[in-house]
Protein backbone atom coordinates (compact mmCIF):
# COMPACT_ATOMS: atom_id res chain seq x y z
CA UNK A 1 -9.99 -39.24 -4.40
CA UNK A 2 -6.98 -36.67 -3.68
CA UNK A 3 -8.36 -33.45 -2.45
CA UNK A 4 -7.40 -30.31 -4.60
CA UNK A 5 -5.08 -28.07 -2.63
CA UNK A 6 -4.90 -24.12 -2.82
CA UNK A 7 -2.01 -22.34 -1.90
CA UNK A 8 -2.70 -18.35 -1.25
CA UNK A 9 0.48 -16.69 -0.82
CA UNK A 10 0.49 -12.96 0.75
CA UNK A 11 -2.35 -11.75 3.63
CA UNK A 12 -2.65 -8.46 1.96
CA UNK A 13 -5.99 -7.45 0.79
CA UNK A 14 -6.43 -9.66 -2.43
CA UNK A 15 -4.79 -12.74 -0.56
CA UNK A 16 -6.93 -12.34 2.76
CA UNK A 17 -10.07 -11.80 0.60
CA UNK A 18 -9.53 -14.42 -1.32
CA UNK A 19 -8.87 -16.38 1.83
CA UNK A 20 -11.75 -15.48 3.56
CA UNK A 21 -14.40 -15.74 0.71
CA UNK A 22 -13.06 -19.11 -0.16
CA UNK A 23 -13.24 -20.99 3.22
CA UNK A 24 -17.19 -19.71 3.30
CA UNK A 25 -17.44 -21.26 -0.73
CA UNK A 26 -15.74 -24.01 -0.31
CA UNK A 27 -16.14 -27.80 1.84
CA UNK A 28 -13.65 -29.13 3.95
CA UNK A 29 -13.98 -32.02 2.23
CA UNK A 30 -13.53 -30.45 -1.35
CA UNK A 31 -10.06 -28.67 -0.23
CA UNK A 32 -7.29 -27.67 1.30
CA UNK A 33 -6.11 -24.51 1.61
CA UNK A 34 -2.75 -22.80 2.73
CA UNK A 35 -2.16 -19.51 3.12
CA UNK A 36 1.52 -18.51 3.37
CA UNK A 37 2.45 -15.03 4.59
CA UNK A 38 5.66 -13.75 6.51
CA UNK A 39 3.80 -12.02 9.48
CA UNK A 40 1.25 -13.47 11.76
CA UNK A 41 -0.37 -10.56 11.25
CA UNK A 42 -2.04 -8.57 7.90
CA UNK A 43 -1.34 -4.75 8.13
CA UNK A 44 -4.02 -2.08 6.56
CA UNK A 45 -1.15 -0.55 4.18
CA UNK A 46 -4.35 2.06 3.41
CA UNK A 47 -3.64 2.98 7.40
CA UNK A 48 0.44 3.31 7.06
CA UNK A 49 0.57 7.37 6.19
CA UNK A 50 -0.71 7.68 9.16
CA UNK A 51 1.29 5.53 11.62
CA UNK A 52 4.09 6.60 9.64
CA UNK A 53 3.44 10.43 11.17
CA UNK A 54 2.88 9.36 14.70
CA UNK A 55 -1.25 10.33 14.11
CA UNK A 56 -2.38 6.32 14.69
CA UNK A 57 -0.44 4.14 16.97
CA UNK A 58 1.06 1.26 14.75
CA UNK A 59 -0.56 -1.66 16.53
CA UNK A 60 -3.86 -0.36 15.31
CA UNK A 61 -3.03 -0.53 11.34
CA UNK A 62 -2.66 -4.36 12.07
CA UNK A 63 -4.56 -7.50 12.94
CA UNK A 64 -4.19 -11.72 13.55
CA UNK A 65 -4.29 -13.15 10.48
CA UNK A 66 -5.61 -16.20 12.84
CA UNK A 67 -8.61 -13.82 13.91
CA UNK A 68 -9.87 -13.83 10.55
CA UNK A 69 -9.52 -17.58 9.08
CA UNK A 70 -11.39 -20.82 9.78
CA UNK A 71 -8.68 -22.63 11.11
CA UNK A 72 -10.34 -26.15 10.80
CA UNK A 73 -10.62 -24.81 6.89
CA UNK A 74 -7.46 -23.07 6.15
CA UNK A 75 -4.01 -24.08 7.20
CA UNK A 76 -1.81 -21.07 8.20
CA UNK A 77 2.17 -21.12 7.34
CA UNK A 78 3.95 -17.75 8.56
CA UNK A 79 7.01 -18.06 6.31
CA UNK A 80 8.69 -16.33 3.53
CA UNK A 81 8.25 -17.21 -0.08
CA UNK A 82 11.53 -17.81 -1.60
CA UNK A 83 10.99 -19.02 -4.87
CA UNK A 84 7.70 -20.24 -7.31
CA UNK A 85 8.45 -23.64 -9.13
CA UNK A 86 5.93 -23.18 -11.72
CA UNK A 87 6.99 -25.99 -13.78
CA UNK A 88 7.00 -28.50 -10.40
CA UNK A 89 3.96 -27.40 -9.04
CA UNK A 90 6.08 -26.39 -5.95
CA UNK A 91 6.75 -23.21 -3.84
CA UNK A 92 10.11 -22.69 -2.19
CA UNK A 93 9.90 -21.22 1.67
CA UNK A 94 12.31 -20.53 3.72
CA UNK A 95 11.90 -23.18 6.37
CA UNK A 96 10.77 -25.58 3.62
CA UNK A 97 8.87 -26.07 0.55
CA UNK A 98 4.75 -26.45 -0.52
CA UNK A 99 3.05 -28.26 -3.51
CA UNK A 100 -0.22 -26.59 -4.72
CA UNK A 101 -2.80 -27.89 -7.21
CA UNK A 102 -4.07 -24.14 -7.89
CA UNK A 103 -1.62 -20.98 -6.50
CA UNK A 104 -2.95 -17.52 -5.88
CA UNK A 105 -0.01 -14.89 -5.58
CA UNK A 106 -0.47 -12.26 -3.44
CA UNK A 107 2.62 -10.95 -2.50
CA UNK A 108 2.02 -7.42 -2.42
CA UNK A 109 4.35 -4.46 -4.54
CA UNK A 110 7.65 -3.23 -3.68
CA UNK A 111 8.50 0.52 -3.64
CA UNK A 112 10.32 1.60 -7.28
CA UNK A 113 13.26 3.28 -6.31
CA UNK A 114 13.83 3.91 -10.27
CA UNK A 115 17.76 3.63 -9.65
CA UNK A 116 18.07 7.05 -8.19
CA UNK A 117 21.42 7.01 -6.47
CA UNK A 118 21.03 6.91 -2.46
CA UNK A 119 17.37 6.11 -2.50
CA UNK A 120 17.74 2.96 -1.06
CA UNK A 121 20.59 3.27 1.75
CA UNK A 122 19.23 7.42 2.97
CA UNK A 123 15.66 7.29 2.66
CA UNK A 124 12.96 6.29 4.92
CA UNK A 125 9.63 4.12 3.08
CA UNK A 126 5.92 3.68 3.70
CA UNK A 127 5.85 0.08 3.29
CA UNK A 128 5.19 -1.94 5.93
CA UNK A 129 4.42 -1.87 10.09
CA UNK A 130 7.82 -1.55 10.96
CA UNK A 131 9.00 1.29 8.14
CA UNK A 132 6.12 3.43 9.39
CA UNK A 133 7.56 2.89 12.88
CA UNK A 134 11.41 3.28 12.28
CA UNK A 135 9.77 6.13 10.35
CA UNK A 136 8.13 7.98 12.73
CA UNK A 137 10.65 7.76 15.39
CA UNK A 138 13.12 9.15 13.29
CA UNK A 139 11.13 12.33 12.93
CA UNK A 140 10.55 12.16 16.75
CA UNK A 141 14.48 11.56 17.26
CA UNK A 142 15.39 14.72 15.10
CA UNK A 143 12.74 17.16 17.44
CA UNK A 144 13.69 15.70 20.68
CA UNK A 145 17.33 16.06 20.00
CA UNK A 146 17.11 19.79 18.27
CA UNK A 147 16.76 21.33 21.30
CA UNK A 148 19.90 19.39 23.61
CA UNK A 149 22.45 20.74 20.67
CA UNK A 150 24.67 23.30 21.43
CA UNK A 151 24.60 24.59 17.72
CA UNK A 152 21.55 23.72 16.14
CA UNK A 153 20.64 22.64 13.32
CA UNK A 154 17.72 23.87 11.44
CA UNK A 155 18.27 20.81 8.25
CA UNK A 156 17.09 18.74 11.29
CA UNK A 157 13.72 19.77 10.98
CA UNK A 158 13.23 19.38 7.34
CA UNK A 159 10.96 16.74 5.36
CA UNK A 160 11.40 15.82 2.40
CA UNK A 161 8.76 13.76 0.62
CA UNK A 162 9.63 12.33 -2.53
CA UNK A 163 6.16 11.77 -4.35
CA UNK A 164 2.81 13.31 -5.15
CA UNK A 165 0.45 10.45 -5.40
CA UNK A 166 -1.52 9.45 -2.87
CA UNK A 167 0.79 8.11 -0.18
CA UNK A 168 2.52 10.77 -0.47
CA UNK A 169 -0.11 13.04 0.16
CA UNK A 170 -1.28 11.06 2.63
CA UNK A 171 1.26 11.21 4.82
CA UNK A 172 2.10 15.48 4.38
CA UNK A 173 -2.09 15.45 5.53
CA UNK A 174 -0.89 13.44 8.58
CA UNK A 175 2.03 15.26 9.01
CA UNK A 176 0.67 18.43 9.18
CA UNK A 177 -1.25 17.88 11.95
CA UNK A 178 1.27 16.29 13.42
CA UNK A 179 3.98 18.90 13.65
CA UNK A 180 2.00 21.45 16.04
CA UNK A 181 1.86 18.78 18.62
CA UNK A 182 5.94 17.60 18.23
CA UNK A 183 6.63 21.31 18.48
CA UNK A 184 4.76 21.70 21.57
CA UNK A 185 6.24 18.41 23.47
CA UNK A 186 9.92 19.56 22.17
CA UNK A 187 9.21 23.48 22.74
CA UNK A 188 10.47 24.54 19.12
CA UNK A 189 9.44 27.03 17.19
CA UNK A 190 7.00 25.66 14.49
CA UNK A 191 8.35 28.24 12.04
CA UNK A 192 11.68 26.30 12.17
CA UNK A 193 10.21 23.23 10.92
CA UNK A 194 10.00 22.73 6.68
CA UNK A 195 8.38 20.23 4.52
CA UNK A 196 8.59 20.20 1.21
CA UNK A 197 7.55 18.12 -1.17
CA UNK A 198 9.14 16.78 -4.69
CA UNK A 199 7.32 15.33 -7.49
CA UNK A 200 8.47 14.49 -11.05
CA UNK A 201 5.35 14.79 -12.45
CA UNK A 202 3.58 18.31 -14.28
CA UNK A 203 0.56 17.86 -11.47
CA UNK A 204 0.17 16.94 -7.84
CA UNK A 205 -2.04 13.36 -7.53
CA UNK A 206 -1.55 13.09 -11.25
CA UNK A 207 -5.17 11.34 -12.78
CA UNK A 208 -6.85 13.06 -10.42
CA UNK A 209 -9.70 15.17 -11.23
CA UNK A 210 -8.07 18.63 -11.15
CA UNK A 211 -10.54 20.64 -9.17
CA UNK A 212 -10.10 18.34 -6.27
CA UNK A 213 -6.27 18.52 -6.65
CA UNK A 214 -6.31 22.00 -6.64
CA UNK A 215 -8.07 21.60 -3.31
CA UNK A 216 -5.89 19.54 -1.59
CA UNK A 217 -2.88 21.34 -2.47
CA UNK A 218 -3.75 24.86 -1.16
CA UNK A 219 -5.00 23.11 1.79
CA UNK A 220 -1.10 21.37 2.43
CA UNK A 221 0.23 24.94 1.23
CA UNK A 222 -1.64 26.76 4.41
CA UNK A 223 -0.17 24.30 6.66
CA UNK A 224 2.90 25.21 5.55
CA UNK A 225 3.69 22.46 2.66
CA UNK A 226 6.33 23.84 0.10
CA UNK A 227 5.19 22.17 -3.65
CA UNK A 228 8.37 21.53 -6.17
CA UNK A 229 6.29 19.94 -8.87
CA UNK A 230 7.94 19.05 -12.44
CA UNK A 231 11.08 18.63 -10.49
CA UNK A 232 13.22 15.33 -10.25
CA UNK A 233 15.23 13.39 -7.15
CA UNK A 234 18.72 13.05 -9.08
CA UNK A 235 20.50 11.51 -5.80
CA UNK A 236 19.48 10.85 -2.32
CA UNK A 237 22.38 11.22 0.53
CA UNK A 238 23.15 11.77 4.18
CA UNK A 239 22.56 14.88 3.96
CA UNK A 240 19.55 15.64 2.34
CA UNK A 241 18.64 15.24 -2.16
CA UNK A 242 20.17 16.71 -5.33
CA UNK A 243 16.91 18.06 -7.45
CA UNK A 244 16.64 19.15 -10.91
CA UNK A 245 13.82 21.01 -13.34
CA UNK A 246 13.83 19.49 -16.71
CA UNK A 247 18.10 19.85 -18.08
CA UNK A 248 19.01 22.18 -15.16
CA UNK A 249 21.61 21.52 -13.15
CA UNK A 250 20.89 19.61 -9.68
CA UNK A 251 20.96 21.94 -6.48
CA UNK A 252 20.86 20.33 -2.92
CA UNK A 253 18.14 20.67 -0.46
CA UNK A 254 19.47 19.77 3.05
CA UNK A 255 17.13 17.64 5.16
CA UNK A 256 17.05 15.75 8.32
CA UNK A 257 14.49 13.06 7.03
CA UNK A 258 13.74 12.05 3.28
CA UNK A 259 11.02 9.96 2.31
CA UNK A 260 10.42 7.95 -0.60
CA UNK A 261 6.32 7.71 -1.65
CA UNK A 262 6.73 7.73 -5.01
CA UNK A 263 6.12 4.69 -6.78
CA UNK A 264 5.33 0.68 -6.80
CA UNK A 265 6.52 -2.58 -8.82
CA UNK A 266 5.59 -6.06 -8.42
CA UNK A 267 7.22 -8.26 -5.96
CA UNK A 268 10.74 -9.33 -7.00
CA UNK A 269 9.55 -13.24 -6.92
CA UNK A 270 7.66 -13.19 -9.74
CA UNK A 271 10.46 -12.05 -12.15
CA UNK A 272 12.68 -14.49 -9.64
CA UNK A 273 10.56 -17.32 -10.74
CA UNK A 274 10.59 -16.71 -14.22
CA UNK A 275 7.10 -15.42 -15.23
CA UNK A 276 7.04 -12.70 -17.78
CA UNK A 277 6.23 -9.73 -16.44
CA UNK A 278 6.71 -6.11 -16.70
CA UNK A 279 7.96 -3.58 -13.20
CA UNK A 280 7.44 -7.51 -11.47
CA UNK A 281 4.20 -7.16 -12.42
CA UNK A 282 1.72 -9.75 -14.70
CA UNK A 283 -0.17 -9.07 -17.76
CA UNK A 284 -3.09 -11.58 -16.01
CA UNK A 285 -5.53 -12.76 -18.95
CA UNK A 286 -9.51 -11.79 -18.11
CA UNK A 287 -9.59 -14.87 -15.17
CA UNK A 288 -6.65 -13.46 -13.59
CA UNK A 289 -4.80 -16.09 -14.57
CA UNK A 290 -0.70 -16.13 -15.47
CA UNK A 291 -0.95 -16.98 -19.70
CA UNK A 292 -0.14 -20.30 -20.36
CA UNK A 293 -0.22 -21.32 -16.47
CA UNK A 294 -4.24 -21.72 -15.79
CA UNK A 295 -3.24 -22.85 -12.32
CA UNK A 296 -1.86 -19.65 -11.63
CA UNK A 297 -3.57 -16.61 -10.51
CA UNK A 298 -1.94 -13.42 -9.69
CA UNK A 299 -3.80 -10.50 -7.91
CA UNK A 300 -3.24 -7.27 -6.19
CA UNK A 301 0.18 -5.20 -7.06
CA UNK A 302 2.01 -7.74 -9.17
CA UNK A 303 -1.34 -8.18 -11.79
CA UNK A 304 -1.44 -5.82 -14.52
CA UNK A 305 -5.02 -5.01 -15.45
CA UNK A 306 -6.00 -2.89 -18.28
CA UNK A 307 -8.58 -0.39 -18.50
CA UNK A 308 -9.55 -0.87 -21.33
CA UNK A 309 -11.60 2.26 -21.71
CA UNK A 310 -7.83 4.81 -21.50
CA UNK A 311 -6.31 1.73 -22.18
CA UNK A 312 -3.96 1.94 -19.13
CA UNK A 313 -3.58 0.10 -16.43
CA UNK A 314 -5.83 -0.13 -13.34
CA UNK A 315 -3.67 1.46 -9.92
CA UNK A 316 -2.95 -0.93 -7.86
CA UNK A 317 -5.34 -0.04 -4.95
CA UNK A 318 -7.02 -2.13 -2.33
CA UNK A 319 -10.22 -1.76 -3.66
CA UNK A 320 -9.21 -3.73 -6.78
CA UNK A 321 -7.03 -5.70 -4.44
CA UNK A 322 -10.05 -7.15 -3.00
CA UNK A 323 -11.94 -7.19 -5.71
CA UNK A 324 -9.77 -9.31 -7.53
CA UNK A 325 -9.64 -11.74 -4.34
CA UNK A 326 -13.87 -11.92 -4.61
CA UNK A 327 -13.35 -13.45 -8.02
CA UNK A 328 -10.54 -15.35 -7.35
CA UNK A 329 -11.98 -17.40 -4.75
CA UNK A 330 -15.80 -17.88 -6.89
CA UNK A 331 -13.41 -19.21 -9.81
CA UNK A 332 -11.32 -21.48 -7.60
CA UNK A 333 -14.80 -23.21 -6.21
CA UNK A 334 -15.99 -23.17 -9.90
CA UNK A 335 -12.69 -25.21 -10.31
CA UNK A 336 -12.27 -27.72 -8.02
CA UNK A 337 -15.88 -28.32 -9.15
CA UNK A 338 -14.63 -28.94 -12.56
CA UNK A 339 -16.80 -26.18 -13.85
CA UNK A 340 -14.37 -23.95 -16.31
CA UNK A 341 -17.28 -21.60 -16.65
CA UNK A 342 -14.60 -19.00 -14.95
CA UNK A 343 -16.26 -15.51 -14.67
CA UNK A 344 -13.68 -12.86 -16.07
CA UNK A 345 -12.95 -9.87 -13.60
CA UNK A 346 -14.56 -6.72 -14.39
CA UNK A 347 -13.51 -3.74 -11.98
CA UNK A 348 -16.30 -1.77 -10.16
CA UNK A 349 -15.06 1.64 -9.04
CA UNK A 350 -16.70 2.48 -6.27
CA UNK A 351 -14.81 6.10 -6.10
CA UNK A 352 -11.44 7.09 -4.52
CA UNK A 353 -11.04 9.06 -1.23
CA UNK A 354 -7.75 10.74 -0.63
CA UNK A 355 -6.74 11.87 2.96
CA UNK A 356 -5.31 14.96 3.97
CA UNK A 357 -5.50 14.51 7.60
CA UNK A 358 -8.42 14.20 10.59
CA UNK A 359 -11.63 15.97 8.96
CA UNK A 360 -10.39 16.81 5.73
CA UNK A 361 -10.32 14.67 2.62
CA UNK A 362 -10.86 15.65 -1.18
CA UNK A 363 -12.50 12.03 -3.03
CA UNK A 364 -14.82 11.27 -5.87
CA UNK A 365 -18.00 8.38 -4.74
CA UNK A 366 -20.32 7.28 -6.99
CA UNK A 367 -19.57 9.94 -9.16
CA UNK A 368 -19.86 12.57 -6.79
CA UNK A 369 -17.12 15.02 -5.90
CA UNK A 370 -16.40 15.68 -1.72
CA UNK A 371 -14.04 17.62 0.17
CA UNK A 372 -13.19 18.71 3.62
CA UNK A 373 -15.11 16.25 6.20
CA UNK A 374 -17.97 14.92 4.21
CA UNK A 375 -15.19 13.39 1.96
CA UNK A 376 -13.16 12.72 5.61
CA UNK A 377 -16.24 10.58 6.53
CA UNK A 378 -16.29 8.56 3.44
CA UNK A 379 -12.74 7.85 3.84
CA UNK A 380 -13.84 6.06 7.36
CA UNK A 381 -16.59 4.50 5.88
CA UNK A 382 -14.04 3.06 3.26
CA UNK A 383 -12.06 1.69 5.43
CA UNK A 384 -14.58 0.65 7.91
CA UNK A 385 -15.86 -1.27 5.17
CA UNK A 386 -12.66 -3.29 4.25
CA UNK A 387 -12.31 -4.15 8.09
CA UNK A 388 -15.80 -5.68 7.71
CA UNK A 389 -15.33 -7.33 4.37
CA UNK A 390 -12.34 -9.43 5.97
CA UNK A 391 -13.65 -9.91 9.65
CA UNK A 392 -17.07 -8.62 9.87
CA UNK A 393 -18.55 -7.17 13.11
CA UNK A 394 -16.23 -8.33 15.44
CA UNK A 395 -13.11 -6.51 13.46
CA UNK A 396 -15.37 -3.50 12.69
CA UNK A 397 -15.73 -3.36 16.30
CA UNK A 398 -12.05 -4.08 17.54
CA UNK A 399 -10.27 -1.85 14.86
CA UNK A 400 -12.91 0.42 12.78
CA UNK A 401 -12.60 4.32 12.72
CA UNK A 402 -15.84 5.84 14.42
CA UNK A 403 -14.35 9.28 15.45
CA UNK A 404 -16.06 10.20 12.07
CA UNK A 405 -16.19 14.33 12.56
């Protein structure tokens, strides 16, 4: 009797977890199971804010994929997904082609540009290992080469970040600490150096609980963070952004470096492959499951999952990430079991820690509000945990956080 075969495309959190929690569930003999993913490697994109500012070397946000998997389990493709043949039972690679019997999609989120003119070709992006590093030299190239111009240029050192959520804050956290050490290696004056940030939105971290945002932004104030909050990107150029308040007209803010943090769709394959979807991303049903393809599942940033309680959707976070990858991989065994008694997904929010650099944090856990390092600590123990989750002890040990105060 043919085995049942599971293609998992993406090593993010949901595909890795799923990954991961499968091989343990499931028999060799009962399966096979691909994962497909474009890197040898999975990246903590929880970690990026801070290679991105020059705070975390980038090898450290990143790991073997092949560290992680049962290879006598789980066959590993590093490829490109092209195109999903839902109809054929087929997905299109780059270097060739794979049939599944049951496909997990996994392909992580895009950043939503929204069509502002210039975003795209002027500004730099949190997205991956490699933007964080073209990013971060970039902000390393405009300091070191301040000081050999004849005429300088103070619209070197300005940064711009475009977004108030939490990559975006993030990353000024990061940054902050950040720019007292680049002015020291480059010998600049620290007062010459501007961030500000832009965000479309009435509130900084908007959903947030208020108290804590009102925290976190007079901490980014002190270190010198300038706040232009109800206020658009119009255009993005060479030489800096066009801004505008409600109808007003646009005025230009020079800057050396812009960056984008403000925003995430679905991954352009799933519209390219014809599923129905809204920013790229699925309306999954309660298994999620693709409607009307129960072979399908789609987790992390391209599944839509209301809350039904606000009746929003869930953020696309790594926490529900790898949630979602937990139940993906008990329902597959169920499956190839022939047991349909799928278990529906039901989120568990554990809290939310945002960073604002080493030792300071703002976060609600359990319930519980934190700031400054107690909330700092959780966020290690967050992450600590996800390391764990995927690769237990030896992971923890090779990449966790334990600087923890």
């Amino acid at each position: 009797m043919k085995k049942p075969k599971i293609v998992i495309l993406g090593a993010g959190y949901g595909g890795l977890m799923t990954t991961v929690r499968l091989q343990k569930q499931v028999g060799v003999n009962e399966a096979d199971i691909v994962l497909v993913n474009k890197n040898d490697y999975h990246y903590e994109t929880t970690w990026l804010h801070e290679a991105s500012a020059g705070t975390l070397h980038h090898d450290r946000v990143r790991y073997d994929i092949r560290d992680v998997i049962d290879r006598s389990k789980v066959d590993f493709i590093q490829d490109t997904v092209v195109e999903i043949k839902k109809d054929e039972k087929k997905v299109i690679l780059e270097n060739g082609e794979v049939d599944y019997d049951y496909l997990v999609i996994s392909l992580g989120g895009e950043p939503e540009t929204f069509g502002i003119q210039g975003l795209k070709e002027y500004a730099f992006g949190i997205t991956n290992v490699n933007s964080s590093r073209q990013l971060r030299e970039h902000i390393e190239y405009q300091f070191a080469t301040y000081n050999m111009e004849a005429e300088k240029n103070d619209t070197r050192l300005t940064i711009v970040v475009g977004g108030a959520g939490f990559t975006g804050i993030e990353f000024l956290g990061e940054l902050t600490n950040r720019i007292p050490e680049l002015c020291r290696e480059y010998d600049i004056d620290p007062h010459k150096v501007k961030i500000v940030c832009v965000e479309a939105a009435p509130t900084v971290l908007p959903g947030f609980d208020p108290e804590l945002v009102k925290y976190a932004v007079s901490q980014l104030e002190r270190k010198g963070v300038e706040f232009l909050i109800g206020t658009a990107i119009k255009e993005c150029t060479p030489e800096g952004i066009f801004v505008a308040k409600g109808d007003e007209e646009p005025y230009e803010i020079k800057a050396g470096t812009v960056v984008w943090a403000a925003g995430v769709r679905g991954n352009a394959i799933i519209e390219k492959s014809g599923f129905e979807a809204m920013r790229g991303r699925v309306k999954v049903t309660p298994e999620l499951r693709v409607p009307g393809y129960e072979d399908v599942f789609v987790i992390g940033d391209s599944s839509l999952v209301i809350n039904e309680e606000i009746n929003r959707p869930y953020p696309p976070t790594a926490q529900i990430s790898m949630q979602q990858g937990e139940n993906v991989a008990k329902n597959l065994a169920k499956l190839i079991r022939n047991n349909q008694d799928l278990e529906p997904f039901e989120f568990d929010n554990k809290g939310t820690v945002c960073s604002l650099g080493e030792n300071d944090a703002i976060g609600v856990v359990f319930g519980k509000k934190l700031t400054g390092a107690k909330a700092s600590f959780m966020k290690k123990v967050i992450d600590n945990r996800s390391l764990f989750m995927i690769g237990g002890t030896g992971l923890l040990l090779k990449k966790g956080k334990f600087k923890v105060f």
